[in-house]
N, C-alpha and C. Protein backbone atom coordinates (compact mmCIF):
# COMPACT_ATOMS: atom_id res chain seq x y z
N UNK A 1 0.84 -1.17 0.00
CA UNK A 1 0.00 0.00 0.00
C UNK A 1 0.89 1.24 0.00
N UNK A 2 0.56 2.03 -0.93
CA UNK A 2 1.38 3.27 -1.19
C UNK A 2 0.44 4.71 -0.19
N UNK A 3 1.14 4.81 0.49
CA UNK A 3 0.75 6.32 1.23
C UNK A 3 1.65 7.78 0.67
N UNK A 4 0.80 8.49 0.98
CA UNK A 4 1.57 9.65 0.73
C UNK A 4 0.85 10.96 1.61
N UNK A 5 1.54 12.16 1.71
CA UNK A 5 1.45 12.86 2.71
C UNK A 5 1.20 13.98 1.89
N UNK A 6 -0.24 14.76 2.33
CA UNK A 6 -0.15 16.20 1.97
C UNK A 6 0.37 17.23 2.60
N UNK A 7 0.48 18.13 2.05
CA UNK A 7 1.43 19.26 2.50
C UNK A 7 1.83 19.73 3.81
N UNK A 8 0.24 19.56 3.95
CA UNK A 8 -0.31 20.48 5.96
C UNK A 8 0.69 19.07 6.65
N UNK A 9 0.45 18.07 6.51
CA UNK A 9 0.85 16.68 7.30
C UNK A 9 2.62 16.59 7.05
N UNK A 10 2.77 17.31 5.89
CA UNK A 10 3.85 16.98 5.65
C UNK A 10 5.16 18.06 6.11
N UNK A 11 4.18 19.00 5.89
CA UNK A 11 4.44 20.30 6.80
C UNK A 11 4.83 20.08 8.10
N UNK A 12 4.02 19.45 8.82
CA UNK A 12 3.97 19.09 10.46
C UNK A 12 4.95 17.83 10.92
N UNK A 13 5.39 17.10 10.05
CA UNK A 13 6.12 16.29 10.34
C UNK A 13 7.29 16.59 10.21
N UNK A 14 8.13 17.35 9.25
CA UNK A 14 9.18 17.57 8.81
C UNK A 14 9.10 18.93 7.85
N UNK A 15 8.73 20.37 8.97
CA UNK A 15 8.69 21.29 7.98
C UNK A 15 10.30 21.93 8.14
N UNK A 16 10.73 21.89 9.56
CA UNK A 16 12.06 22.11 9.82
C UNK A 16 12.82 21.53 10.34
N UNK A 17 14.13 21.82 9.90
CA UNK A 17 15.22 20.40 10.43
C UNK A 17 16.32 21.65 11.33
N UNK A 18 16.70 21.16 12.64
CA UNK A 18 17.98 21.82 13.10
C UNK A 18 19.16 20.72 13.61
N UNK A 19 20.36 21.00 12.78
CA UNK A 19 21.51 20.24 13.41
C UNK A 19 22.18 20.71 14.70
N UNK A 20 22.52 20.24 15.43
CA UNK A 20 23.31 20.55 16.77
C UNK A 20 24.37 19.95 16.72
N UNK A 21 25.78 20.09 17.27
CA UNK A 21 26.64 19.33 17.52
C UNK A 21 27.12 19.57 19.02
N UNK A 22 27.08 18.92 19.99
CA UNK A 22 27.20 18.60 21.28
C UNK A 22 28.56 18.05 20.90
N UNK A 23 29.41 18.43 22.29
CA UNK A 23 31.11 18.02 22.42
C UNK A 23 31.35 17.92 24.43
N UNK A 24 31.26 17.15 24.66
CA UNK A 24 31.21 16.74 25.85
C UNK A 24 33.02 16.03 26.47
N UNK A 25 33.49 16.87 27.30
CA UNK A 25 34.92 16.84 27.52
C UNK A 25 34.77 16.04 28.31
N UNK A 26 36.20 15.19 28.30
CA UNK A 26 36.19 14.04 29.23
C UNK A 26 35.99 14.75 30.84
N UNK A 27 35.75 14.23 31.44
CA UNK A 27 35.43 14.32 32.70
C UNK A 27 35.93 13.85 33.97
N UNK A 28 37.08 14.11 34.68
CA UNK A 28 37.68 13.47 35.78
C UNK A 28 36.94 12.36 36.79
N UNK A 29 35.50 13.29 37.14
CA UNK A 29 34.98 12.17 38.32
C UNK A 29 33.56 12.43 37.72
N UNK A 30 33.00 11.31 36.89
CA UNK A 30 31.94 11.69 35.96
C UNK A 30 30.30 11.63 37.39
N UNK A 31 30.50 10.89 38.83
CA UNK A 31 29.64 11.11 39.04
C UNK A 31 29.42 12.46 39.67
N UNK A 32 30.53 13.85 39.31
CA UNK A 32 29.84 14.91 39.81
C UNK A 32 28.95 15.61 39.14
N UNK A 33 28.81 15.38 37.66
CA UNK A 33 28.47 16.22 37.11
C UNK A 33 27.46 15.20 35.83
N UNK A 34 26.54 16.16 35.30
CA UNK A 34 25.58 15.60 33.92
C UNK A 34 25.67 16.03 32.68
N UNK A 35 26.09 15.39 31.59
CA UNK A 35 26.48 16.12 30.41
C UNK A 35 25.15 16.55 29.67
N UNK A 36 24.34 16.01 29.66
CA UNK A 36 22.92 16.68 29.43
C UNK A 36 21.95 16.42 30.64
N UNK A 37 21.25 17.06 31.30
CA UNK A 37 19.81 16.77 32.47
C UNK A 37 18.40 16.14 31.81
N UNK A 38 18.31 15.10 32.37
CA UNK A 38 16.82 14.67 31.59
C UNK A 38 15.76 15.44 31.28
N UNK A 39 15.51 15.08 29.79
CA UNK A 39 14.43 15.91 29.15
C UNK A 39 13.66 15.20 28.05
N UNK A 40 13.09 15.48 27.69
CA UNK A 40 12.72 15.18 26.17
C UNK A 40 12.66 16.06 25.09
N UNK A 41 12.61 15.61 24.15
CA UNK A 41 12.95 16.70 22.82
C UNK A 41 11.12 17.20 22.19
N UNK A 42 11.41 18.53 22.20
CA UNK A 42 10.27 19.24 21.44
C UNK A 42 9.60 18.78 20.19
N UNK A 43 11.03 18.16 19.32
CA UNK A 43 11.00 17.62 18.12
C UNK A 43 9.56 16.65 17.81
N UNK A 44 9.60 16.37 16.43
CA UNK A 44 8.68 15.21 15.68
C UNK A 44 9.51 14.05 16.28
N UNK A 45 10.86 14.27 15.44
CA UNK A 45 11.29 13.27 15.60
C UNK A 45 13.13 14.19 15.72
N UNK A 46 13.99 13.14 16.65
CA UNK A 46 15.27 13.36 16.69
C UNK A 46 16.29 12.40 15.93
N UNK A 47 17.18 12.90 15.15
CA UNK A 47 17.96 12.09 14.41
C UNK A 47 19.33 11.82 15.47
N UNK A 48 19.81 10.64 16.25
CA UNK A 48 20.77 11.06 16.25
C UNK A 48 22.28 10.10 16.18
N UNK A 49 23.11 11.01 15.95
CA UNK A 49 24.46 10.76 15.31
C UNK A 49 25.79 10.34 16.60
N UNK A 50 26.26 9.70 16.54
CA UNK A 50 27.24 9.77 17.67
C UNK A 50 28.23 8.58 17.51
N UNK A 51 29.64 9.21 17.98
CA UNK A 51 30.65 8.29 18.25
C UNK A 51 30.34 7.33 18.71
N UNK A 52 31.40 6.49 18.88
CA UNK A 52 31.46 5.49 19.85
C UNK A 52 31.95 5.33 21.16
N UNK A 53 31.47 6.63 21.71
CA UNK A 53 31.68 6.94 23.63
C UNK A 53 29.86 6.54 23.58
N UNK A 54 30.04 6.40 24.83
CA UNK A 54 28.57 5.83 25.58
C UNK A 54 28.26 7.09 26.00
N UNK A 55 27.30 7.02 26.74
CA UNK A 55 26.85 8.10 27.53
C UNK A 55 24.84 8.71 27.51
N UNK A 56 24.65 7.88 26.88
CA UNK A 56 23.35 8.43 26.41
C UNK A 56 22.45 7.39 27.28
N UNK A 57 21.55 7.92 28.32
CA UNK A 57 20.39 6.50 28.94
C UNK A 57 18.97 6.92 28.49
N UNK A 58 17.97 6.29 28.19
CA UNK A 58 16.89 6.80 28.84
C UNK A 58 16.64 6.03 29.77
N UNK A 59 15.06 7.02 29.75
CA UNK A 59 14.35 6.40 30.68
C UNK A 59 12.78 5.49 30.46
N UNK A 60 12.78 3.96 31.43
CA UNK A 60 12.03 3.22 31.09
C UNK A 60 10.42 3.74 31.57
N UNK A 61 9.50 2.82 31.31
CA UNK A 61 8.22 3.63 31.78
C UNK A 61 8.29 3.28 33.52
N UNK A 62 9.09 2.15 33.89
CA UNK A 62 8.90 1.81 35.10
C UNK A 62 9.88 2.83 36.37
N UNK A 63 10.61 3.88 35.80
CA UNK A 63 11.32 4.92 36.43
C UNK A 63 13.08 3.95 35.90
N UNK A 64 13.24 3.76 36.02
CA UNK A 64 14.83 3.24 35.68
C UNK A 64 14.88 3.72 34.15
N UNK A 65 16.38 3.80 34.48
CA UNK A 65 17.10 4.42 32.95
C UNK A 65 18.14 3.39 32.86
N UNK A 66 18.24 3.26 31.35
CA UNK A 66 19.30 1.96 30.72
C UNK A 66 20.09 2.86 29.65
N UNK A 67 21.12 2.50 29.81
CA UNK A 67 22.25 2.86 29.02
C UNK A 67 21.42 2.27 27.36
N UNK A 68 21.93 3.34 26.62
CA UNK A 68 21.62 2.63 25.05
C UNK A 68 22.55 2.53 24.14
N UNK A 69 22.80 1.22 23.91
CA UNK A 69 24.07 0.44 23.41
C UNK A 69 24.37 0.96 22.73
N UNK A 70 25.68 0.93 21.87
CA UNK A 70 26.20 1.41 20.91
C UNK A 70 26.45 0.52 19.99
N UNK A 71 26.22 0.60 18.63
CA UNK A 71 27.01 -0.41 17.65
C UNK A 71 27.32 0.80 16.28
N UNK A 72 28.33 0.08 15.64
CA UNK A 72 28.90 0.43 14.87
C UNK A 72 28.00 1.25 13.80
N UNK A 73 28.49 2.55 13.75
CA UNK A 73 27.08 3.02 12.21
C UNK A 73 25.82 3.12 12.71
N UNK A 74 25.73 3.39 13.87
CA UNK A 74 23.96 3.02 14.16
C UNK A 74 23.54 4.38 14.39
N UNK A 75 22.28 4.56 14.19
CA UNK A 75 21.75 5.52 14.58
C UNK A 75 21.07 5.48 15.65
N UNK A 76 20.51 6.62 16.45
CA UNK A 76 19.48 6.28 17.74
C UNK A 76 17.99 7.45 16.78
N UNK A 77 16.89 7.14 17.00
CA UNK A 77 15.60 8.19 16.56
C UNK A 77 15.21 7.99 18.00
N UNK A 78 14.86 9.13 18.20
CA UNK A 78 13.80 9.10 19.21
C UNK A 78 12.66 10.05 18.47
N UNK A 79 11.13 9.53 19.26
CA UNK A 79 10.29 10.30 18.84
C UNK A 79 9.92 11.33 19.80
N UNK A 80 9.65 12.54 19.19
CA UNK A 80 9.80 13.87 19.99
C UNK A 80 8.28 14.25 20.77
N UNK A 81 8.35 15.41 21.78
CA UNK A 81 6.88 15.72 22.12
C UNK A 81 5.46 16.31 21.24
N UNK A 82 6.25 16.97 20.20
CA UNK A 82 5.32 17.23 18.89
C UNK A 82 4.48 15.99 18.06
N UNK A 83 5.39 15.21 18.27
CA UNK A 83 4.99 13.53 17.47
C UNK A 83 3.37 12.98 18.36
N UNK A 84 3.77 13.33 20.23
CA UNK A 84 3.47 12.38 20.74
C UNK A 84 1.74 13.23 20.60
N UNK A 85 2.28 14.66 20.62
CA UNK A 85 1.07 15.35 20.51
C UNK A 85 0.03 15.05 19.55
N UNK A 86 0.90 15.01 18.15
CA UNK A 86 -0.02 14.71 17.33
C UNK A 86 -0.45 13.33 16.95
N UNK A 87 0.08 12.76 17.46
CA UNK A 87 -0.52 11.43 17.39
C UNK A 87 -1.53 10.76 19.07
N UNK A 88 -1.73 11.90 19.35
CA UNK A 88 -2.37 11.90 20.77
C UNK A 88 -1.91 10.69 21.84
N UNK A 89 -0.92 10.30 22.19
CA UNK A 89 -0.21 10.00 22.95
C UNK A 89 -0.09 8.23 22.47
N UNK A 90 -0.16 8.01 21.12
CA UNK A 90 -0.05 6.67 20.60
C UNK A 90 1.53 6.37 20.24
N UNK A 91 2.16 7.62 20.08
CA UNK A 91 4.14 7.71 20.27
C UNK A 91 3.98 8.50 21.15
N UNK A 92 5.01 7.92 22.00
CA UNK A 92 5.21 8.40 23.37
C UNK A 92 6.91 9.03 23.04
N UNK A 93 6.68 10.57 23.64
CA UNK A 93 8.09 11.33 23.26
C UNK A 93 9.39 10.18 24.58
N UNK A 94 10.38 10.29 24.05
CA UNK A 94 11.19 9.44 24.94
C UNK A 94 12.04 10.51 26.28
N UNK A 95 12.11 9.96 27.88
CA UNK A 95 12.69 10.91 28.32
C UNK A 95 14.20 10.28 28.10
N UNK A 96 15.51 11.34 28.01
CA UNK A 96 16.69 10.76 27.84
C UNK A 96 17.73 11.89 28.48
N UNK A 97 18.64 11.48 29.25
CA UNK A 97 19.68 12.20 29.47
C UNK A 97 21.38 11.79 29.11
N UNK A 98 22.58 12.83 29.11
CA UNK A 98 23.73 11.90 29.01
C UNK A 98 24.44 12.02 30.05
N UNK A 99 25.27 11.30 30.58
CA UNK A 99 26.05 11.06 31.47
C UNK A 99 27.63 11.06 31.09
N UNK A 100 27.88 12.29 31.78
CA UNK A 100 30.01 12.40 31.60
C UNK A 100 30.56 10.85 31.22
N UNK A 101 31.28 11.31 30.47
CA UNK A 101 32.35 10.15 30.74
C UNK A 101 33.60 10.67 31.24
N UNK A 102 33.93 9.54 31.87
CA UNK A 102 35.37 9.85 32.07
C UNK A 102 36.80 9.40 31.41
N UNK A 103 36.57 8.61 30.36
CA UNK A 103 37.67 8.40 29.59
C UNK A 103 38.04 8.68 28.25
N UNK A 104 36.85 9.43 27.51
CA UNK A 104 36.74 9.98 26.04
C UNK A 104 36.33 10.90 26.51
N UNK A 105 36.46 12.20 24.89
CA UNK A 105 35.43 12.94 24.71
C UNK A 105 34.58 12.48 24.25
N UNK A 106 33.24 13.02 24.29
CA UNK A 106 31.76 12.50 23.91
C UNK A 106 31.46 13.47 22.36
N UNK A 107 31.00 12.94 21.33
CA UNK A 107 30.62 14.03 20.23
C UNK A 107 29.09 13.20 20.08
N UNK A 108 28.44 13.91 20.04
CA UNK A 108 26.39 13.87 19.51
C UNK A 108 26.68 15.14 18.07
N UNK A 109 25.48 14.04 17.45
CA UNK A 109 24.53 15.04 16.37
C UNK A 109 23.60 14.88 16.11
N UNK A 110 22.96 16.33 17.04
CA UNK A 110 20.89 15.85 16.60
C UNK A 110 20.34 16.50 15.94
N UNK A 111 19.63 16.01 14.86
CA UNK A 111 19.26 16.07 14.06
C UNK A 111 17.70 16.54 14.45
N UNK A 112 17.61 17.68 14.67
CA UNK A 112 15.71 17.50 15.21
C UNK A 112 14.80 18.06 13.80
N UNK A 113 14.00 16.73 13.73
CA UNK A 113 13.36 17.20 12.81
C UNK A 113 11.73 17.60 13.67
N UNK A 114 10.94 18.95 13.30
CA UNK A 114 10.45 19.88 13.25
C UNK A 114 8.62 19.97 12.76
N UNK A 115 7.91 20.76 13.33
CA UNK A 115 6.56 21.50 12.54
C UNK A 115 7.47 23.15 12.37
N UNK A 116 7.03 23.24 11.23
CA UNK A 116 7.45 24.84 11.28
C UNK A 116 6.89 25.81 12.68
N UNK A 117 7.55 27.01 13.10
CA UNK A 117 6.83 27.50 14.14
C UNK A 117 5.34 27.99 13.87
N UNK A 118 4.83 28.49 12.87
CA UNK A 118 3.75 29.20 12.29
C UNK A 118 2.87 27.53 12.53
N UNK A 119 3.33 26.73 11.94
CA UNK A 119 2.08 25.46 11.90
C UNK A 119 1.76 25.26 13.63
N UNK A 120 0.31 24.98 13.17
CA UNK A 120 -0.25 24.17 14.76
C UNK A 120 -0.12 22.74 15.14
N UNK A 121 0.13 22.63 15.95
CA UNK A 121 0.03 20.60 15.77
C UNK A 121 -1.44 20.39 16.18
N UNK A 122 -1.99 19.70 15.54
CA UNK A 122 -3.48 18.84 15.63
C UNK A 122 -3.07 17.55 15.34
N UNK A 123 -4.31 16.47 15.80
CA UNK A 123 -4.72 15.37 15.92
C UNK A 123 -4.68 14.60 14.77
N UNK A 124 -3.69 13.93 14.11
CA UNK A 124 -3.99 13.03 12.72
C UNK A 124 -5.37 12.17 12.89
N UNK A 125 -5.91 11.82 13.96
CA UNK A 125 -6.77 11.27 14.28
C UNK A 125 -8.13 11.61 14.39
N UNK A 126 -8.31 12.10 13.09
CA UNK A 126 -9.64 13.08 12.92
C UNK A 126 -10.82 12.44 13.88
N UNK A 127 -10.81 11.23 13.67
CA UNK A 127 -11.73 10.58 14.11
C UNK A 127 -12.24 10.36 16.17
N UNK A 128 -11.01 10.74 16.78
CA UNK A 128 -10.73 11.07 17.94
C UNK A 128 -12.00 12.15 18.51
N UNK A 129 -13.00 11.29 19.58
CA UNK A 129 -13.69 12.26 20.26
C UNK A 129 -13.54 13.74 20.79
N UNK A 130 -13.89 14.49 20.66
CA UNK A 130 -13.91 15.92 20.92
C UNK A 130 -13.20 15.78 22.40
N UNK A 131 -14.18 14.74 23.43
CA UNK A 131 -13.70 15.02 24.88
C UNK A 131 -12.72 14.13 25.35
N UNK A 132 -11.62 13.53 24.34
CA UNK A 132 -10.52 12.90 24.62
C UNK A 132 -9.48 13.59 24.00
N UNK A 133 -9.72 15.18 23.19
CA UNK A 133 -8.56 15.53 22.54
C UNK A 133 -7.62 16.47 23.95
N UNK A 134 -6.76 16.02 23.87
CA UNK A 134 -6.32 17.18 24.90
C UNK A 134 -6.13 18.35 24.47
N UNK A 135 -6.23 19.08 25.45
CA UNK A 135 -6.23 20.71 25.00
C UNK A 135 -4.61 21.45 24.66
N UNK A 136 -3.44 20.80 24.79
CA UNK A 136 -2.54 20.98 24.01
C UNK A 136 -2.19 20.47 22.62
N UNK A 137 -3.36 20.14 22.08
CA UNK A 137 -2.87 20.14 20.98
C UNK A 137 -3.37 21.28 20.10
N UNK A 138 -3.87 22.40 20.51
CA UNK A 138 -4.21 23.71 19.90
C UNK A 138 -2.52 24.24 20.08
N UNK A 139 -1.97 24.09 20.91
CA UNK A 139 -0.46 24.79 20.75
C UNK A 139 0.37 24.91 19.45
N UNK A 140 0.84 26.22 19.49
CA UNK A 140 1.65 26.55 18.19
C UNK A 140 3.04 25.83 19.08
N UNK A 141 3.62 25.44 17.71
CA UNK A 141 4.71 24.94 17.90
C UNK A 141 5.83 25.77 18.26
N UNK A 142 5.57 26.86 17.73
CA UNK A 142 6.56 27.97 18.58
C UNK A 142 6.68 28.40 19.88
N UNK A 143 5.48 28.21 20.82
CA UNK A 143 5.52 28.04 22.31
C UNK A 143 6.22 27.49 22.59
N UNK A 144 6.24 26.09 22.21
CA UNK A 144 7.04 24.95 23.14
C UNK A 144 8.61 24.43 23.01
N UNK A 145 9.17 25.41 22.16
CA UNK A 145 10.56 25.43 22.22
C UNK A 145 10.60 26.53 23.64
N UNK A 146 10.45 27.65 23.83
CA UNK A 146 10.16 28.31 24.72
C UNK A 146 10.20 27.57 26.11
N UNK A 147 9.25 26.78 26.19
CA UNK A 147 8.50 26.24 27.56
C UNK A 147 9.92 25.22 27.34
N UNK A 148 10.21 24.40 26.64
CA UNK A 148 11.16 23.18 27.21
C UNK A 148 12.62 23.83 27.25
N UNK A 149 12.99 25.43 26.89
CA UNK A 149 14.00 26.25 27.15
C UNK A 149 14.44 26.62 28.77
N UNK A 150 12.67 26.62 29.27
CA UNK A 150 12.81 27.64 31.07
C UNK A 150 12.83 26.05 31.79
N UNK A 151 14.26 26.99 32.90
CA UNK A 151 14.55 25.83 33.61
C UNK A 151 13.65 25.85 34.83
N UNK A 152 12.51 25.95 34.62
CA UNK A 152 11.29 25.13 35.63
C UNK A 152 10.97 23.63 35.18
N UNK A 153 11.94 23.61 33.77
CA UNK A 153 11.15 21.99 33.47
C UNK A 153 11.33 20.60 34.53
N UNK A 154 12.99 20.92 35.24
CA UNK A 154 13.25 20.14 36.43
C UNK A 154 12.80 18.56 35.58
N UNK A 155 13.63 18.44 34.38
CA UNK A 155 13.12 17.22 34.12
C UNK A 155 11.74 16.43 33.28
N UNK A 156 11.26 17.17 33.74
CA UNK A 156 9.86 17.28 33.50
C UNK A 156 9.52 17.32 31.43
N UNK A 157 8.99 16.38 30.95
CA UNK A 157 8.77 16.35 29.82
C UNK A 157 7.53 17.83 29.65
N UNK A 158 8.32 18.36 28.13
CA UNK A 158 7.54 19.77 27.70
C UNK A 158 6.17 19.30 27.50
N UNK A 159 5.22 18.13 27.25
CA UNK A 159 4.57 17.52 26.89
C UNK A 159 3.45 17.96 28.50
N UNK A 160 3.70 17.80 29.30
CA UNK A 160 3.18 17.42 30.49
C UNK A 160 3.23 19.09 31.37
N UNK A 161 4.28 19.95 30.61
CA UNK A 161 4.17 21.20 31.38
C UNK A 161 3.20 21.91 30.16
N UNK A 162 3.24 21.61 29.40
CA UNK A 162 2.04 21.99 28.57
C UNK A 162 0.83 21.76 28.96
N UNK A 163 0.41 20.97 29.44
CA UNK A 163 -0.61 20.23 30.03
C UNK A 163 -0.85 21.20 31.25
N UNK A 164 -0.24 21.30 31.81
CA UNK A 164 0.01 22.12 33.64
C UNK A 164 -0.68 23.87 32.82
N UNK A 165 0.10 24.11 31.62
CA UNK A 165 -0.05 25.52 31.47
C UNK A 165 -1.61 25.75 30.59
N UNK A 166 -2.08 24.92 30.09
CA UNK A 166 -3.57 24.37 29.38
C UNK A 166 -4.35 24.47 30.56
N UNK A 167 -4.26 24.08 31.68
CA UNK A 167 -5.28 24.45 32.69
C UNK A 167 -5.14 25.81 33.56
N UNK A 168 -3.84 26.19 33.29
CA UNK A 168 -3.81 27.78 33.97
C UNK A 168 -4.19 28.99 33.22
N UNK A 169 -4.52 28.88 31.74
CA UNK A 169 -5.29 30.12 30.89
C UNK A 169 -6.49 29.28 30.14
């Protein structure tokens, strides 16, 4: 079966792409310090690129975080909080943090792919009852780079402080 994507959809999935390159110095006593603090990505979706230093965990649904292996050439995707939005919580955005090392430098490249800021994210799920849509999914996508920027997130997926800020206006 051949699918294909119109514009608005196609728009929202991949209207913008930003590369990052993260450089994470070796680290003497890696348990003082966190090379990234757990979060999740704003993104649709995250591309990402990386040596062969470790350092990257998430986290499981049961609260524990597992290191995520490395192999040769591999890529890691995670799916982002925009994804999880618009697919009303059927992809779940991933939480992930990295952890110093202490015997390499660390190099990442993420690849976040994007809704343009101007697009809204809505429900692919036309069919989705009125009183099960959550009310963040009227959010412009340009808010929520914002919101997962302020360090009130404490961790906290942008997904869920969206949610917190949907019932305060």
């Amino acid at each position: 079966m051949e699918t294909s994507l119109n514009s608005t959809k196609e728009s929202l999935l991949l209207g913008s792409k930003r590369i990052n390159l993260n450089y994470y110095p070796i680290c003497p006593d890696p348990e003082l310090t966190v090379g990234v603090g757990r979060h999740s990505d704003v993104s649709t979706l995250t591309v990402l690129l990386q040596r062969d230093i470790g350092g990257l965990y998430v986290r499981r649904d049961n609260d524990s975080w597992i290191h995520v292996p490395l192999a040769n050439g591999s890529i890691v995707i995670n799916v982002g909080d925009a994804l999880q939005i618009m697919s009303n919580g059927r992809y779940m955005s991933i939480e992930h943090c990295v952890i110093a090392n202490g015997s390499d430098n660390r190099i990442s490249v993420p690849i976040f792919i994007n809704p343009r800021p101007s697009d809204k994210i809505f429900l692919f799920l036309k069919h989705c009852p009125a009183e099960r849509r959550p009310c963040i999914m009227k959010f412009c996508t340009g808010i929520m780079p914002s919101i997962s920027s302020e360090k009130h997130l404490m961790g906290r997926k942008t997904t869920d402080v969206a949610k917190i800020w949907c019932h305060l206006f």
